[in-house]
C-alpha atoms as a PDB file:
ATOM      1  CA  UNK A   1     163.102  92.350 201.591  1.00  0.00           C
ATOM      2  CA  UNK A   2     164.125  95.737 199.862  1.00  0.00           C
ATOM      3  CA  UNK A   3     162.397  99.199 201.062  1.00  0.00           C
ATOM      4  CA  UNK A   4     160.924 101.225 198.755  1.00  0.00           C
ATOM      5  CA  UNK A   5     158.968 104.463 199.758  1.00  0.00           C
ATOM      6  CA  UNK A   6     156.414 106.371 197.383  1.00  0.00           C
ATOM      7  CA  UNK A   7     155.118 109.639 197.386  1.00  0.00           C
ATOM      8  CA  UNK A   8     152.012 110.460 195.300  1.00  0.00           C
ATOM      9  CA  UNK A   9     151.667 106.850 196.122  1.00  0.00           C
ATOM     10  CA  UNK A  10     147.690 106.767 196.612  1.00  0.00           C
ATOM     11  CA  UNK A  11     147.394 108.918 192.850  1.00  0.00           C
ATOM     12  CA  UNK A  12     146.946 107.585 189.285  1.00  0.00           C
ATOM     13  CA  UNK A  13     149.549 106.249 188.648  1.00  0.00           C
ATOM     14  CA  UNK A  14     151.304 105.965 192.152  1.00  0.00           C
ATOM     15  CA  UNK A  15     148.597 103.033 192.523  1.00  0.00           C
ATOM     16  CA  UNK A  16     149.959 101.374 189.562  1.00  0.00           C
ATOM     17  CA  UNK A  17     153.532 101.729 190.718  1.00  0.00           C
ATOM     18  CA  UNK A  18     152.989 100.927 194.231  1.00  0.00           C
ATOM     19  CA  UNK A  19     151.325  97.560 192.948  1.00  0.00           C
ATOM     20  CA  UNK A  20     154.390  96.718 190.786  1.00  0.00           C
ATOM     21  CA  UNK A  21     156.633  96.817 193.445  1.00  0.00           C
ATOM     22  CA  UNK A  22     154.369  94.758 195.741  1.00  0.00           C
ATOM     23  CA  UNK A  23     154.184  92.117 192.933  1.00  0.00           C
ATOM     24  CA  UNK A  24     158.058  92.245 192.341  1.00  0.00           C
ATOM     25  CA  UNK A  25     158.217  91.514 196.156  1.00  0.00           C
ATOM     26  CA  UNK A  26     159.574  95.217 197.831  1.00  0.00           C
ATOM     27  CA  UNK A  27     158.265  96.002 200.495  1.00  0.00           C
ATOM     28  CA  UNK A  28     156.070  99.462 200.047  1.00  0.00           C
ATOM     29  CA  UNK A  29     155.610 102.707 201.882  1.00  0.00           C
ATOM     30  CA  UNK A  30     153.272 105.030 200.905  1.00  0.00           C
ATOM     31  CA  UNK A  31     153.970 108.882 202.055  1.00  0.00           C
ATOM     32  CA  UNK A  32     150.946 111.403 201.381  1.00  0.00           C
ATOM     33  CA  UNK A  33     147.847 113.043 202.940  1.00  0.00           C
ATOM     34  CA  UNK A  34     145.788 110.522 202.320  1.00  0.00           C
ATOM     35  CA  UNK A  35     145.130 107.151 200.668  1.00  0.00           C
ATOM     36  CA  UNK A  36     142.787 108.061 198.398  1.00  0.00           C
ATOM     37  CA  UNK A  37     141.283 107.824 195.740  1.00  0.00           C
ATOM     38  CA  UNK A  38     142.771 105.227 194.214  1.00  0.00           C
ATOM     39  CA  UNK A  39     144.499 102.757 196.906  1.00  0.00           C
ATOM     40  CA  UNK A  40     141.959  99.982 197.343  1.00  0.00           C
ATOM     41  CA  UNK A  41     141.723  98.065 200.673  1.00  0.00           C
ATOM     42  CA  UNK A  42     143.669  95.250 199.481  1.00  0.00           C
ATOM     43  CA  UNK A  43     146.350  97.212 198.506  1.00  0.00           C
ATOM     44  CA  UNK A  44     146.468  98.981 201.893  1.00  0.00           C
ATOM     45  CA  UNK A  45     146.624  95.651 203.581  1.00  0.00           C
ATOM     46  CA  UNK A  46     149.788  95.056 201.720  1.00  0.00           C
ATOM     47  CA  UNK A  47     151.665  98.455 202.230  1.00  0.00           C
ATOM     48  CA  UNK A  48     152.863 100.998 205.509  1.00  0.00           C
ATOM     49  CA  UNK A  49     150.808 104.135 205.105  1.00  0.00           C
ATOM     50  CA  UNK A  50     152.261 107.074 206.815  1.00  0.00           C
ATOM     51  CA  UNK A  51     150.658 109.898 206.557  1.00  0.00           C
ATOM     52  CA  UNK A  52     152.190 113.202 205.691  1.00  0.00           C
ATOM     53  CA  UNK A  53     152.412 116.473 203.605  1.00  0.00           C
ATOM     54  CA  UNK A  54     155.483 116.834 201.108  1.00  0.00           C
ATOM     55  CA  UNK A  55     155.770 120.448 201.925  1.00  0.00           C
ATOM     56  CA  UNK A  56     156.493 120.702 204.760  1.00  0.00           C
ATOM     57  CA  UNK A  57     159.748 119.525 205.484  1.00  0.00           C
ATOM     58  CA  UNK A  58     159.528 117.921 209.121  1.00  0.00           C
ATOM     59  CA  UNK A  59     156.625 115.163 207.682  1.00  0.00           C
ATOM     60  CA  UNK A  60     158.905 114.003 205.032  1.00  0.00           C
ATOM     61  CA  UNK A  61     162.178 113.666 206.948  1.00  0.00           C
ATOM     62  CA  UNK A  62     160.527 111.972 209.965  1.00  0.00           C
ATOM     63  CA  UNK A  63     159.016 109.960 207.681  1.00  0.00           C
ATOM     64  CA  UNK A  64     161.995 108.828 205.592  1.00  0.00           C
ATOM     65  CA  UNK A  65     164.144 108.214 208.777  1.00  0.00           C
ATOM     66  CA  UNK A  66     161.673 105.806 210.028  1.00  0.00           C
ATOM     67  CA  UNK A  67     161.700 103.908 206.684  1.00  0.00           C
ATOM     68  CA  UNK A  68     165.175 103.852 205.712  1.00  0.00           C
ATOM     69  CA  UNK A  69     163.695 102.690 202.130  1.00  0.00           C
ATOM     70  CA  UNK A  70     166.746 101.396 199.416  1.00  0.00           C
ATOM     71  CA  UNK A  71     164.788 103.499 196.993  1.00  0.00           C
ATOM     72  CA  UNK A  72     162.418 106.363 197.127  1.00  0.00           C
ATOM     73  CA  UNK A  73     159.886 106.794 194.333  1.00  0.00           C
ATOM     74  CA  UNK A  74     158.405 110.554 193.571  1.00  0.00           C
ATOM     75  CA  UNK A  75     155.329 111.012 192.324  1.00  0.00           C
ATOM     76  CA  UNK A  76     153.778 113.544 194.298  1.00  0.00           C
ATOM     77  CA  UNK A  77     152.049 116.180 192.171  1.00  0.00           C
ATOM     78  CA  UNK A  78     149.241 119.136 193.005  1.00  0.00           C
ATOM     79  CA  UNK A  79     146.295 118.012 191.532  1.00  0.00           C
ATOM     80  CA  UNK A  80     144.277 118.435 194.820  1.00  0.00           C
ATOM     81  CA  UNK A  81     140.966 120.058 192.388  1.00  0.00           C
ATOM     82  CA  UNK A  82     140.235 116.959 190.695  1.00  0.00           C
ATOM     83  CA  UNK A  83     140.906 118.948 187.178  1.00  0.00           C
ATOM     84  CA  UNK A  84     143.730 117.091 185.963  1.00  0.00           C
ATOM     85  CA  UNK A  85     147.604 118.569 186.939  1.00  0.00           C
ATOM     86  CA  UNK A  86     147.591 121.289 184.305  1.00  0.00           C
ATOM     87  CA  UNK A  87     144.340 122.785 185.132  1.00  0.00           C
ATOM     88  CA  UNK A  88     145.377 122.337 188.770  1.00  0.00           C
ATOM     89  CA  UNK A  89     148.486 124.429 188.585  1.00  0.00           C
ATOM     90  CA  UNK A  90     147.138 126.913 186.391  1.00  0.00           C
ATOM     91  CA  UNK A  91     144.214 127.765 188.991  1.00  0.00           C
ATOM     92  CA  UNK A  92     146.100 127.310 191.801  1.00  0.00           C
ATOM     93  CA  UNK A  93     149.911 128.212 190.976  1.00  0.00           C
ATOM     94  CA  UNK A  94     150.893 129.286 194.265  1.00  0.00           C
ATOM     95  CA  UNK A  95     150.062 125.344 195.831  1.00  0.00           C
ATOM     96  CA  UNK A  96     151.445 123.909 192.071  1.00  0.00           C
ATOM     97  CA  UNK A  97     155.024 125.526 193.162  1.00  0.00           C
ATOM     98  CA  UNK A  98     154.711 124.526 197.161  1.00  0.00           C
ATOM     99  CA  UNK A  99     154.206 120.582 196.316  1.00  0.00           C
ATOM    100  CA  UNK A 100     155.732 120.410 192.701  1.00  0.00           C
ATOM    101  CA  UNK A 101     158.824 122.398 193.425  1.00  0.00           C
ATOM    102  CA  UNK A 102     159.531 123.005 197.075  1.00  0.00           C
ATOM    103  CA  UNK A 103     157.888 119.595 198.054  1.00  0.00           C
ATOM    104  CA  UNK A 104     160.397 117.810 196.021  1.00  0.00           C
ATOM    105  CA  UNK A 105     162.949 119.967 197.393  1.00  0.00           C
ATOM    106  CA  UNK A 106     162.100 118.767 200.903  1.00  0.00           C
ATOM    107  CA  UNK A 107     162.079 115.080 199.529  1.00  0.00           C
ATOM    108  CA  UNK A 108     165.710 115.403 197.937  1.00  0.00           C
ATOM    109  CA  UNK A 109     167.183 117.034 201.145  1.00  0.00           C
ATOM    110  CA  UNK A 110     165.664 114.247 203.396  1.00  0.00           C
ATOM    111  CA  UNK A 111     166.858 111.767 201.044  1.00  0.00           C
ATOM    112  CA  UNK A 112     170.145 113.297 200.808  1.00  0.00           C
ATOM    113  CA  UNK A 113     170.248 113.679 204.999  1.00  0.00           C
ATOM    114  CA  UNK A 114     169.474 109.987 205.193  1.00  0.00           C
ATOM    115  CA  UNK A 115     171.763 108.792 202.684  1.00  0.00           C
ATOM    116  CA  UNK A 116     168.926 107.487 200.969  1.00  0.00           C
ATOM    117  CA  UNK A 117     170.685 105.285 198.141  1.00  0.00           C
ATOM    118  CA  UNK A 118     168.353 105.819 195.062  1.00  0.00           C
ATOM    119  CA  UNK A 119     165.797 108.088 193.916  1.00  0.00           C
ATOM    120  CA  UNK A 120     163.554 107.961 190.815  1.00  0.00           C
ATOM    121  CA  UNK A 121     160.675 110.597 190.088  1.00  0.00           C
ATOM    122  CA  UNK A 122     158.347 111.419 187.482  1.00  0.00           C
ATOM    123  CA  UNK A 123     158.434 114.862 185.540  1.00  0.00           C
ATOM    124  CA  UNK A 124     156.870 115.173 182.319  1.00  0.00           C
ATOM    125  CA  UNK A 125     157.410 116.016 178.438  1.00  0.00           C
ATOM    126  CA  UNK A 126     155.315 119.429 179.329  1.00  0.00           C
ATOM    127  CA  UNK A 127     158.836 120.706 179.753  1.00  0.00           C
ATOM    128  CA  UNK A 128     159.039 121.076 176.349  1.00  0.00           C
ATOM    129  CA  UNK A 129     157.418 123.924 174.063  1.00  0.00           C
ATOM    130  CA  UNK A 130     155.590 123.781 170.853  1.00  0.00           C
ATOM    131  CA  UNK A 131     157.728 122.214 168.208  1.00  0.00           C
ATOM    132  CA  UNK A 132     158.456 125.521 166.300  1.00  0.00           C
ATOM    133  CA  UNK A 133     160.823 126.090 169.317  1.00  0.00           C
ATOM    134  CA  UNK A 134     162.658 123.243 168.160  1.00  0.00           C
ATOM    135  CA  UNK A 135     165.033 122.100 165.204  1.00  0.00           C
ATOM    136  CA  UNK A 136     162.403 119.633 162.844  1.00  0.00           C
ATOM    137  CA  UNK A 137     159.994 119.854 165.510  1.00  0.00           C
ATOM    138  CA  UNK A 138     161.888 117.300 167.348  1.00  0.00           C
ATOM    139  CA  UNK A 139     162.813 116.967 171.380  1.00  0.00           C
ATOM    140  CA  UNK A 140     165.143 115.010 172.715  1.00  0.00           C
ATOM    141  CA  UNK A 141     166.178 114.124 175.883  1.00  0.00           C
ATOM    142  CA  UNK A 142     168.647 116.972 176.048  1.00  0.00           C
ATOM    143  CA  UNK A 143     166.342 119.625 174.534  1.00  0.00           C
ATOM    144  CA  UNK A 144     165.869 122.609 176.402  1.00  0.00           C
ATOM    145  CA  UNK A 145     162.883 123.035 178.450  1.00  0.00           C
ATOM    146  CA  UNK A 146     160.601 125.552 177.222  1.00  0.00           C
ATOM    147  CA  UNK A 147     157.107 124.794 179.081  1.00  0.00           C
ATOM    148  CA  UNK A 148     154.197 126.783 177.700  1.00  0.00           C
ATOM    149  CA  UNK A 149     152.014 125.728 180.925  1.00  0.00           C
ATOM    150  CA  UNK A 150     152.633 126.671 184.327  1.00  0.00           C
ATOM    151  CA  UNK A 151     152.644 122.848 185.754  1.00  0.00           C
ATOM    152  CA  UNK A 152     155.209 122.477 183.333  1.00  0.00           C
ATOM    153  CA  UNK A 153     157.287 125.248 184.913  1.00  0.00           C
ATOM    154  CA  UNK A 154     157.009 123.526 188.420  1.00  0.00           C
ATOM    155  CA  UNK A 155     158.443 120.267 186.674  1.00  0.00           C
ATOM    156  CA  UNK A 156     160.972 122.328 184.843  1.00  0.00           C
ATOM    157  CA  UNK A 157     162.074 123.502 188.061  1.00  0.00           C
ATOM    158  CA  UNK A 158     161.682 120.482 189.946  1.00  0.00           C
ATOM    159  CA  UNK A 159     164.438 119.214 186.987  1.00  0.00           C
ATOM    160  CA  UNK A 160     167.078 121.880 187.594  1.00  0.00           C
ATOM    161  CA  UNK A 161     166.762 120.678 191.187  1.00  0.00           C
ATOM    162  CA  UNK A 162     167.018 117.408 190.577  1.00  0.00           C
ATOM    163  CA  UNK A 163     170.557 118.407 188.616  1.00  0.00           C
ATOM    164  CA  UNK A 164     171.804 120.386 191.528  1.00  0.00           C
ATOM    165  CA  UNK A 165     171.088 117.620 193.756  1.00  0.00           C
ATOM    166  CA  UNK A 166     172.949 115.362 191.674  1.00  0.00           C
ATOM    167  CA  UNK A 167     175.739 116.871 190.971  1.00  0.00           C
ATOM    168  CA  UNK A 168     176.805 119.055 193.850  1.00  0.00           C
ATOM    169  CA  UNK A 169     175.540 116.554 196.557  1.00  0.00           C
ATOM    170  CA  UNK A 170     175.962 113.269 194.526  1.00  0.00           C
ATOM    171  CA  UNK A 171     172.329 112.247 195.158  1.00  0.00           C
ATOM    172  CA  UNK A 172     171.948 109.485 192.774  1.00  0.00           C
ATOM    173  CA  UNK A 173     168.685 110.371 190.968  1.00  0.00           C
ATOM    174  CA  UNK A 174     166.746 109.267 187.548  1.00  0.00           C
ATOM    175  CA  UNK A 175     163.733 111.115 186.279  1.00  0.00           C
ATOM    176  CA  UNK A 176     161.456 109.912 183.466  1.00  0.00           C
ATOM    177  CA  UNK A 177     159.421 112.384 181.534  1.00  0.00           C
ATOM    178  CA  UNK A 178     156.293 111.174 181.685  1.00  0.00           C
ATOM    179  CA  UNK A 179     153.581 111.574 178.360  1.00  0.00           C
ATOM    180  CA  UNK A 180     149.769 111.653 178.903  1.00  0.00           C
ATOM    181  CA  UNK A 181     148.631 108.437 180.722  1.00  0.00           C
ATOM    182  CA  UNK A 182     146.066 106.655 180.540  1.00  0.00           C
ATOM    183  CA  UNK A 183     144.813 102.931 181.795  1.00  0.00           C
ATOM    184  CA  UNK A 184     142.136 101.990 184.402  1.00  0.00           C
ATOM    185  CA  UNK A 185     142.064 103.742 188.238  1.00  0.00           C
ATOM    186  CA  UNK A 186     142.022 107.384 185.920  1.00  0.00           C
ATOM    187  CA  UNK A 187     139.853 109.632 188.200  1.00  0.00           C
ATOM    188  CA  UNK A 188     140.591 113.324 187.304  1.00  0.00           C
ATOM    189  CA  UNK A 189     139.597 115.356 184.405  1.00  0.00           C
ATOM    190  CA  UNK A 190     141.699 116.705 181.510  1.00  0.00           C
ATOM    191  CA  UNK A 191     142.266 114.875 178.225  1.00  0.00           C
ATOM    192  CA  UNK A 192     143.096 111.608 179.217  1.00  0.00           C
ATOM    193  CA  UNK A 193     139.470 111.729 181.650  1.00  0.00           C
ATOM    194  CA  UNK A 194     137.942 112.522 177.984  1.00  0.00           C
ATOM    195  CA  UNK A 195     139.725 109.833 176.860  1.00  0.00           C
ATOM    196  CA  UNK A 196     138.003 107.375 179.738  1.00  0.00           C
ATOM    197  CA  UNK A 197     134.481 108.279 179.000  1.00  0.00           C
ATOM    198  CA  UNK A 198     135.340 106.247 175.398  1.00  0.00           C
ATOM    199  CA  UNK A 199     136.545 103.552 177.666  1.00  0.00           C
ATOM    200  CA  UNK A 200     133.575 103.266 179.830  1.00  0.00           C
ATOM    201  CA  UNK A 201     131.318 103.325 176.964  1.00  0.00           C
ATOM    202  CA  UNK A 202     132.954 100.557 175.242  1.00  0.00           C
ATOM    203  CA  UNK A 203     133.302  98.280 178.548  1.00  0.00           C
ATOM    204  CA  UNK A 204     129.261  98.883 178.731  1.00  0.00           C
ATOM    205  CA  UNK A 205     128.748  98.635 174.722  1.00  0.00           C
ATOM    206  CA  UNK A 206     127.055 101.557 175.029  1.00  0.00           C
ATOM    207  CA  UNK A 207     127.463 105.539 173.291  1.00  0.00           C
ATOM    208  CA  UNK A 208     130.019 107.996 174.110  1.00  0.00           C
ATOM    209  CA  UNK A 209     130.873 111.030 171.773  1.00  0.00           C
ATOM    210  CA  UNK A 210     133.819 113.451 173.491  1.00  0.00           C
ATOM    211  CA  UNK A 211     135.437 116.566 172.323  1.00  0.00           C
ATOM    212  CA  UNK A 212     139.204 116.048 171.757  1.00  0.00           C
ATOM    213  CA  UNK A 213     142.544 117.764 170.136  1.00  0.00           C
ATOM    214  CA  UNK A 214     142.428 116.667 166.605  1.00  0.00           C
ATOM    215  CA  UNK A 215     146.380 116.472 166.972  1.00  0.00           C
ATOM    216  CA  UNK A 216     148.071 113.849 167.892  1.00  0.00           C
ATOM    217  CA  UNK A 217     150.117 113.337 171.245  1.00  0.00           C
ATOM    218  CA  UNK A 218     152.408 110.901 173.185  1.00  0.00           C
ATOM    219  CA  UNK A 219     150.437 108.087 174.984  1.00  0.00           C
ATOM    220  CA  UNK A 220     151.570 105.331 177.418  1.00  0.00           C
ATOM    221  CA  UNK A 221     149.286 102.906 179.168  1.00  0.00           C
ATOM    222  CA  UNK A 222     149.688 103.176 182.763  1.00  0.00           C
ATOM    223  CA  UNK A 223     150.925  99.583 183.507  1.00  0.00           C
ATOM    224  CA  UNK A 224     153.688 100.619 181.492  1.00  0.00           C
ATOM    225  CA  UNK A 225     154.709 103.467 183.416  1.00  0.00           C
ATOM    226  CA  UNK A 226     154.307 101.153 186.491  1.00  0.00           C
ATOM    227  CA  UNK A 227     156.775  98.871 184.050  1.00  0.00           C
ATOM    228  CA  UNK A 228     159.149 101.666 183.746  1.00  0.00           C
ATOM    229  CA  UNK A 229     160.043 103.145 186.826  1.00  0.00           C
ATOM    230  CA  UNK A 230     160.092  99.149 187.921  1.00  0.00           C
ATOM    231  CA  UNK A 231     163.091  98.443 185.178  1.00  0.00           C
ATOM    232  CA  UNK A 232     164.845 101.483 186.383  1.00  0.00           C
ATOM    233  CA  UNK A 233     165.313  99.906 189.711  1.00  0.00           C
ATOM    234  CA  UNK A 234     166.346  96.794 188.473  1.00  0.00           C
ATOM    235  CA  UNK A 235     169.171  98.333 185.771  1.00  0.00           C
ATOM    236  CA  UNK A 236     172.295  97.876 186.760  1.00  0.00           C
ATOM    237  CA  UNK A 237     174.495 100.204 184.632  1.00  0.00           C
ATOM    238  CA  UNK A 238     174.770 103.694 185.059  1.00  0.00           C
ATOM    239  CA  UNK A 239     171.688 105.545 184.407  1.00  0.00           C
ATOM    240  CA  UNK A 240     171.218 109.464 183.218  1.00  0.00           C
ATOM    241  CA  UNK A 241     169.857 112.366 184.877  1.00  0.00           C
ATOM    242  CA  UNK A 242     166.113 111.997 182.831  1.00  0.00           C
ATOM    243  CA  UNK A 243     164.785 110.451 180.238  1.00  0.00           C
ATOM    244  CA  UNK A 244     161.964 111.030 177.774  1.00  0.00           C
ATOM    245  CA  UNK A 245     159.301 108.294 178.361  1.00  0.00           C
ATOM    246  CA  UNK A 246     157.251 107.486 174.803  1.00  0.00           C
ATOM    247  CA  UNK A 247     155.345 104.506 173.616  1.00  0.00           C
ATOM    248  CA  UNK A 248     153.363 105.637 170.516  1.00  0.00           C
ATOM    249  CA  UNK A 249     151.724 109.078 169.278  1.00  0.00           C
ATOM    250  CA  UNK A 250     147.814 108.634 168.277  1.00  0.00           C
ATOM    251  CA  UNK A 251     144.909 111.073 168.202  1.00  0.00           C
ATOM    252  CA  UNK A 252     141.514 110.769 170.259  1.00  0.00           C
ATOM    253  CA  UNK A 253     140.130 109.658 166.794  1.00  0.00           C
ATOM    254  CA  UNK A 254     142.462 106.655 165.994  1.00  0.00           C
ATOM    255  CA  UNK A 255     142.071 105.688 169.900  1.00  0.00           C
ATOM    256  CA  UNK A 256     138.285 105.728 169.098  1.00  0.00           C
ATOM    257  CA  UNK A 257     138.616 103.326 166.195  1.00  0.00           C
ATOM    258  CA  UNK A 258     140.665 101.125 168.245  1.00  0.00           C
ATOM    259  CA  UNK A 259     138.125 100.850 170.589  1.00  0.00           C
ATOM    260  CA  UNK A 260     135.311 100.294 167.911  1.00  0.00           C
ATOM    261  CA  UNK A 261     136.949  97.551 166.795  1.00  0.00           C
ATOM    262  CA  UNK A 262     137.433  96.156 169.881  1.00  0.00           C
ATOM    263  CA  UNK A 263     134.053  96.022 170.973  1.00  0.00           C
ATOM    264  CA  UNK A 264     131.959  96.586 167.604  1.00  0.00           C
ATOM    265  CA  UNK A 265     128.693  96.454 169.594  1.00  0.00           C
ATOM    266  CA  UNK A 266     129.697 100.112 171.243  1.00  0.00           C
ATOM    267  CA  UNK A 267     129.351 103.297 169.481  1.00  0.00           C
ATOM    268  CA  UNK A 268     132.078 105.515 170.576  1.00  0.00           C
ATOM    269  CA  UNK A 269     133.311 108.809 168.367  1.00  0.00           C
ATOM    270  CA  UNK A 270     135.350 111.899 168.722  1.00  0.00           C
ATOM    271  CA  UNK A 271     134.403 115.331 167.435  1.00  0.00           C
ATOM    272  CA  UNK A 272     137.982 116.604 166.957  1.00  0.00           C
ATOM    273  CA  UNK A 273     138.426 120.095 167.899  1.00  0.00           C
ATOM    274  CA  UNK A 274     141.882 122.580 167.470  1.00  0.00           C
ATOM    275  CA  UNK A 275     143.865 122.211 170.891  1.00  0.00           C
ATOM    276  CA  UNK A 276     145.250 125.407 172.847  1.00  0.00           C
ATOM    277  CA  UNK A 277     148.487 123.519 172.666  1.00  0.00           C
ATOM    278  CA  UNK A 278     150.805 122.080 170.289  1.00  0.00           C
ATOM    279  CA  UNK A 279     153.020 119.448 170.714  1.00  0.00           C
ATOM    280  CA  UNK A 280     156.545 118.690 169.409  1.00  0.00           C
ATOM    281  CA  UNK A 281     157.855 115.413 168.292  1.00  0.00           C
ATOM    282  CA  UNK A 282     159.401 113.500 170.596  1.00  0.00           C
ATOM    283  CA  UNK A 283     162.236 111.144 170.453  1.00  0.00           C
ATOM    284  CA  UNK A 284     161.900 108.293 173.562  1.00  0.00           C
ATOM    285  CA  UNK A 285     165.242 106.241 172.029  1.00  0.00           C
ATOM    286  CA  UNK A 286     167.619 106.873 174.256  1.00  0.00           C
ATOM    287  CA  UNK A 287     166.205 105.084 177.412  1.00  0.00           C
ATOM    288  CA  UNK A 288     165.294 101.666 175.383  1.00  0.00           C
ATOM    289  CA  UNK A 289     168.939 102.220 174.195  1.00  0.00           C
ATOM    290  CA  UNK A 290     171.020 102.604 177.251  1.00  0.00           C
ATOM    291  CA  UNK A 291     168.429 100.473 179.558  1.00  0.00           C
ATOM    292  CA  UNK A 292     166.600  97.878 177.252  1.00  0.00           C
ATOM    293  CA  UNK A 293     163.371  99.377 178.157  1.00  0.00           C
ATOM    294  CA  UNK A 294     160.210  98.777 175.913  1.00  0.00           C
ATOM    295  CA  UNK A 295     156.514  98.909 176.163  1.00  0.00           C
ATOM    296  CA  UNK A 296     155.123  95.502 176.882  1.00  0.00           C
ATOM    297  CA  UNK A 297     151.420  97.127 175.623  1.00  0.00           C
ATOM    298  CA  UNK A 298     151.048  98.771 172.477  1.00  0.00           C
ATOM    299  CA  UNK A 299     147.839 100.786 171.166  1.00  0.00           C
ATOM    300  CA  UNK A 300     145.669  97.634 170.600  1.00  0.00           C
ATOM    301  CA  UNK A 301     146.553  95.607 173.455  1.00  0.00           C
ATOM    302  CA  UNK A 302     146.536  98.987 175.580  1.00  0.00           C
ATOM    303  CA  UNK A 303     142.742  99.349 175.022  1.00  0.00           C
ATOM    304  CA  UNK A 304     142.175  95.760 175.272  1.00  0.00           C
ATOM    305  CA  UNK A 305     143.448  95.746 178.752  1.00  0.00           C
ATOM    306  CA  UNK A 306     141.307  99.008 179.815  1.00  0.00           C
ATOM    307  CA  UNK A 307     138.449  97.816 178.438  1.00  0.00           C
ATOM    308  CA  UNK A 308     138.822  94.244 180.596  1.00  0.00           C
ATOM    309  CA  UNK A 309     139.529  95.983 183.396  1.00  0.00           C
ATOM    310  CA  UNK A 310     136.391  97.988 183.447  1.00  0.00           C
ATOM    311  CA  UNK A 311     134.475  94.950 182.521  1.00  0.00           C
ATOM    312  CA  UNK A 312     135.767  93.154 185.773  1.00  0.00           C
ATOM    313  CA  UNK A 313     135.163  96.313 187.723  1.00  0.00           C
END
C-alpha cells in the first residue's frame, strides 16, 4: 500500500483530502498540532497521527523519516484565529510568514533530505491582483503574482520556493492554486463561512439573510479539491510547476437562488454589498488540458450535495 503524508491534514479541506486518499486505498499520515476540528473519530481510526509543528524544522523531518510516504501532500496554512486565512494573516503576519512560508520551507528541505519522491501543495489564486493589473482582466497560470493581501504574499512566497526547490534541487513538486472553497466540514469565518449560514438554513428550511460581495468570484466544492489533488497523483505525464484550480465564477446572490430552488420551503437571501477586493478573471484551462482534470460537481449539484450532507449531519 502507497504512503502518503498530509500536512494541514486535520483542516477544511485537509479532511476532505485525507478521506480521498483513504477511499482510493493509500495509506494516510496526518502531520499537525492537532487533529482538530475537523478529523472525526472514524477517520482517525483509519489514519497515523503524528503530531507536530511545521515550523520548526526537527518535528517535520523526524516525522517524514519515520514515514517514508511516496507522496507528501501540503496543506498546512495559519489560520490558528478561527477568522478564515486572510483575516488570519493580516492580524497575525508575523505567525502567517512562520507556517505559510518558512513552514513549507522546512517541509521541502525534509522532503528533499529524504528523497521524498512527490510533493503536491495548495497555494491559492490570492496571488493574483485586481484585474486592472492584468491584460483584459485575465490571469493565467503564468501571470505574475501581484497579491493585494498579506496571506497572499506568504503563498506568493511559498511559490518562488517551491520554484527554487524544483529547479535547483530537482524536487519534483505540483502546486494548485486553490479558489474560495466551500462544501460541508467549513468551520472558520470569512466569505465562504457567510456562504454556510445559507447552507444551514436551507438544510433546516428555515431563514438566513447574509451580507456578501455583490461581485462574483471563483468557487469549487470541496470534494472537488479532494478530486484534484487525488488526479494529480494518479497522472502519469509530466506535470507543471502550478496550476490555476477553477470550476465556475457565481456571486453570493446566484448561490442563494440555487439554494432556493433547491429547497423552496427555505428562505435564504443575500444583501449584496461592494467588496474591499476585486477579483480578476481567471483562466483554469490549462490543467484540464495537460491532465484531463474536470469538476465532477457543478453549481447545482454542488449545493445539492452540501445541503444532504447537513441534512445527514
Amino acid at each position: 500500500m502507497s504512503k502518503v503524508f498530509v500536512t494541514g491534514g486535520s483542516g477544511f479541506i485537509g479532511a476532505h483530502v485525507v478521506r480521498a486518499y483513504i477511499e482510493a486505498g493509500w495509506e494516510v499520515t496526518v502531520f499537525g498540532p492537532s487533529t482538530k476540528p475537523c478529523l472525526t473519530e472514524t477517520d482517525l481510526a483509519r489514519v497515523t497521527f503524528q503530531e507536530g509543528d511545521i515550523a520548526n524544522y526537527n518535528d517535520i523531518d523526524r516525522a517524514l523519516a519515520e514515514t517514508h510516504p511516496e507522496l507528501v501532500v501540503g496543506l498546512a496554512a495559519y489560520g490558528e484565529t478561527g477568522r478564515g486565512l486572510l483575516a488570519s494573516a493580516a492580524a497575525d503576519e508575523a505567525s502567517a510568514l512562520e507556517v505559510n512560508v518558512n513552514g513549507f520551507h522546512n517541509l521541502l528541505t525534509a522532503c528533499f533530505k529524504q528523497n521524498t519522491p512527490r510533493v503536491l501543495w495548495a497555494s491559492t489564486l490570492a496571488v493574483f491582483g485586481g484585474p486592472t493589473l492584468y491584460a483584459d482582466g485575465i490571469v493565467y497560470d503564468d501571470s505574475p503574482c501581484r497579491p493585494e493581501t498579506f496571506y497572499g504574499l506568504t503563498k506568493a512566497l511559498a511559490e518562488s520556493i517551491a520554484r527554487f526547490f524544483r529547479e535547483t534541487h530537482g524536487l519534483v513538486i505540483i502546486g494548485l492554486r486553490l479558489p474560495l472553497v466551500f462544501g460541508p466540514g467549513l468551520w472558520y469565518q470569512g466569505v465562504a463561512s457567510k456562504i454556510k449560514v445559507l447552507f444551514e438554513a436551507a438544510a433546516k428550511d428555515e431563514k438566513a439573510e447574509i451580507e456578501a460581495p455583490a461581485e462574483p468570484i471563483d468557487l469549487m466544492y470541496v470534494k472537488d479539491v479532494a478530486r484534484a489533488f487525488l488526479h494529480l497523483t494518479n497522472h502519469t505525464g509530466p506535470l507543471d510547476l502550478i496550476y490555476n484550480l477553477t470550476a465556475y465564477s457565481a456571486t453570493a446572490d446566484s448561490l442563494a437562488n440555487v439554494v432556493q430552488e433547491i429547497r423552496p420551503a427555505s428562505e435564504v437571501r443575500v444583501k449584496p454589498i461592494r467588496s474591499a477586493y476585486h477579483y480578476p478573471t481567471v483562466n483554469g484551462e490549462k490543467l484540464g488540458r495537460k491532465t484531463g482534470f474536470s469538476h465532477k460537481f457543478d453549481l447545482r449539484a454542488a449545493c445539492e450535495d452540501y445541503i444532504n450532507e447537513l441534512a445527514k449531519a
